[in-house]
C-alpha atoms as a PDB file:
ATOM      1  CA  UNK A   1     -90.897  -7.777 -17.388  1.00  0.00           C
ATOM      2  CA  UNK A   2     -91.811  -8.127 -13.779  1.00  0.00           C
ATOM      3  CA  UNK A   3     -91.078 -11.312 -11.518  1.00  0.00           C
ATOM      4  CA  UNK A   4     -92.150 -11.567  -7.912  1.00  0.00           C
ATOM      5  CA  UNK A   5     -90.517 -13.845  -4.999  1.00  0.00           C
ATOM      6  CA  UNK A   6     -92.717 -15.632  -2.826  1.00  0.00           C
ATOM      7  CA  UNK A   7     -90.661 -18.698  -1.575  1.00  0.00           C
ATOM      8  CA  UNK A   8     -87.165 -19.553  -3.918  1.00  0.00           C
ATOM      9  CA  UNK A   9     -84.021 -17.460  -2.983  1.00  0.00           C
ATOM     10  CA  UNK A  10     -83.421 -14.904  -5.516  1.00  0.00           C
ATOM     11  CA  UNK A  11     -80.155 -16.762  -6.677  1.00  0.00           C
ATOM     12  CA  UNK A  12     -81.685 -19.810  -7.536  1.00  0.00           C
ATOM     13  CA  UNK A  13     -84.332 -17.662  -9.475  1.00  0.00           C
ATOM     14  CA  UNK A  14     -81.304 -15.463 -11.116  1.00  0.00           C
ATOM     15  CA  UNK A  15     -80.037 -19.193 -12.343  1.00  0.00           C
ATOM     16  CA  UNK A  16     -83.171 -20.832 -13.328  1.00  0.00           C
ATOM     17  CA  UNK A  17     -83.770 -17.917 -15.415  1.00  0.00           C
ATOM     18  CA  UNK A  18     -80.474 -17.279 -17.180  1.00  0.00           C
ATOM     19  CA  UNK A  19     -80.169 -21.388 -17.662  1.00  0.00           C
ATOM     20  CA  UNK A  20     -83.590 -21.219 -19.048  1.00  0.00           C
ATOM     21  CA  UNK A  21     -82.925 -18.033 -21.852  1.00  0.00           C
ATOM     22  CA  UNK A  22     -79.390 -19.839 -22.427  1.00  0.00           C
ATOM     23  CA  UNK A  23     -81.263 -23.127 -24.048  1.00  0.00           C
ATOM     24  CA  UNK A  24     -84.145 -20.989 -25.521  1.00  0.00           C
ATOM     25  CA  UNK A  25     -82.741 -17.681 -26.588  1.00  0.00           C
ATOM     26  CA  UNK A  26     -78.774 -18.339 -26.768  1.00  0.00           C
ATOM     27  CA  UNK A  27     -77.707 -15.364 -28.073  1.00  0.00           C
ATOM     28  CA  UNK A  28     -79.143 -13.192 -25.508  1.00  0.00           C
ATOM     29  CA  UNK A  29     -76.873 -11.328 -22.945  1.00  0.00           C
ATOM     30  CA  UNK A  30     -77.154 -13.425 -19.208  1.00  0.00           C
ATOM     31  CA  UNK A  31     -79.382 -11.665 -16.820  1.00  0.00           C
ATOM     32  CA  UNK A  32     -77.340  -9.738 -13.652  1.00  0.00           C
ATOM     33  CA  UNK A  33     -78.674  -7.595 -10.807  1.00  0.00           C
ATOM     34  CA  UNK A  34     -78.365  -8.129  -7.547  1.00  0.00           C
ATOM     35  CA  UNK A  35     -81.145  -8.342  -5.032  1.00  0.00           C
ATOM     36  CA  UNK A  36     -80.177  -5.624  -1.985  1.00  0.00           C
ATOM     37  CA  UNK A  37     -82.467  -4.333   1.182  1.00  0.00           C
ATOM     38  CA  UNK A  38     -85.828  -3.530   0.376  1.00  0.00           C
ATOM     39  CA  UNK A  39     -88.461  -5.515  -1.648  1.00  0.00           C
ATOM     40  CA  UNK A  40     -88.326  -4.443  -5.485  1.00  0.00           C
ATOM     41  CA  UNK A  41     -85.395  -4.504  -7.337  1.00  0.00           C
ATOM     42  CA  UNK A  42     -84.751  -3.673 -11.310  1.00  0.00           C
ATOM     43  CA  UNK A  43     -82.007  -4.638 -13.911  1.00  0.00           C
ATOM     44  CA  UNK A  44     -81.624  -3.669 -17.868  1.00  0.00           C
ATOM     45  CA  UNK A  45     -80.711  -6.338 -20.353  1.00  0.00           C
ATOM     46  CA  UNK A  46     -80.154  -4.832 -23.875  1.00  0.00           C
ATOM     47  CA  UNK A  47     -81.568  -7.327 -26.315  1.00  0.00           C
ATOM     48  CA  UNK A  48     -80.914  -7.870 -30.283  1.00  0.00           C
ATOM     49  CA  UNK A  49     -83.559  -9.696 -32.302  1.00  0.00           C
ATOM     50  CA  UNK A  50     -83.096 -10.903 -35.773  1.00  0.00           C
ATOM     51  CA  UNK A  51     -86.773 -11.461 -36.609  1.00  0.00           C
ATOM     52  CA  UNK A  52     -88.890  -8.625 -34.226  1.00  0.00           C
ATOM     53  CA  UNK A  53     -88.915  -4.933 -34.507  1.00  0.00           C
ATOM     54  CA  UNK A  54     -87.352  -3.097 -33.176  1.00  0.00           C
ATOM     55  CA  UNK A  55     -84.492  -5.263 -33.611  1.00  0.00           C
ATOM     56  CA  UNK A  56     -81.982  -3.581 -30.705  1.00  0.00           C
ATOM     57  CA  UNK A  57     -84.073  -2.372 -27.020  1.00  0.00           C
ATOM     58  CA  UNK A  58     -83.424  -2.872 -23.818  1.00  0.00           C
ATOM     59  CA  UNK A  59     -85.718  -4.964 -21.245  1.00  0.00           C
ATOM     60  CA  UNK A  60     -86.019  -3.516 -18.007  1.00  0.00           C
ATOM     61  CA  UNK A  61     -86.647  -6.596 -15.778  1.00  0.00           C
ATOM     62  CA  UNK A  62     -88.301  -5.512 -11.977  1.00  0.00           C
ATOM     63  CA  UNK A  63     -88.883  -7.820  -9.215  1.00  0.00           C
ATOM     64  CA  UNK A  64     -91.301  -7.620  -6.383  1.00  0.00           C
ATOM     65  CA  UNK A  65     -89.730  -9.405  -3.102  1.00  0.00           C
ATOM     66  CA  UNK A  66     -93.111 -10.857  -1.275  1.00  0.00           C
ATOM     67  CA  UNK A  67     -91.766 -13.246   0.916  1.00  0.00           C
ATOM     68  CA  UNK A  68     -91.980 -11.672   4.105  1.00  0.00           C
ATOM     69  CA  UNK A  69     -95.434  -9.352   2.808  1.00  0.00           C
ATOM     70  CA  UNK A  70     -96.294  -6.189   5.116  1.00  0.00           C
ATOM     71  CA  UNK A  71     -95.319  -5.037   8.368  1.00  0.00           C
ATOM     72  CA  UNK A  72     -92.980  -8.313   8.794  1.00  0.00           C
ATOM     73  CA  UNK A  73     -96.152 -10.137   9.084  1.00  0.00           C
ATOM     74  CA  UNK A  74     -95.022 -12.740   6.254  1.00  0.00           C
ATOM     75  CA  UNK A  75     -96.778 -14.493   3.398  1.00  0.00           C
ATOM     76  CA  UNK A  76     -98.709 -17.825   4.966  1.00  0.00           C
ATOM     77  CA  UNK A  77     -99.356 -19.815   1.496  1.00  0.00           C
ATOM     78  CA  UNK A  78    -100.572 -23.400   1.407  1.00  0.00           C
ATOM     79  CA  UNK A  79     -98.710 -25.908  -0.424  1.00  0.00           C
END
């Protein structure tokens, strides 16, 4: 899966999502990474389905950081 940031702070993102896949998809592990220095980060979340196969894989969830874009130049969108 990959996720970008363009203007929320990654914790409210980390909580939206986990709050979100904890009414949808309760038995599913939380979501945890951290997001450190640079602008993409990556977490694994091993997943059992009853329905799908493969039943048991892991989802390797990457985000792209684009709120401050290139060169420190920044993102200018328009609300």
């Amino acid at each position: 899966m990959i996720g970008y940031i363009i203007s929320m702070e990654p914790k409210t993102i980390l909580d939206e999502v986990n709050h979100y896949q904890k009414k949808e998809l309760p038995d599913n592990p939380c979501i945890k990474f951290t997001f450190e220095k640079g602008q993409t980060f990556q977490s694994y979340q091993r997943l059992k389905r009853k329905t799908v196969e493969p039943s048991a894989f892991t989802l390797i969830h990457i985000w792209a950081d684009l709120r401050w874009g290139y060169g420190g130049e920044g993102l200018h969108i328009k609300s």
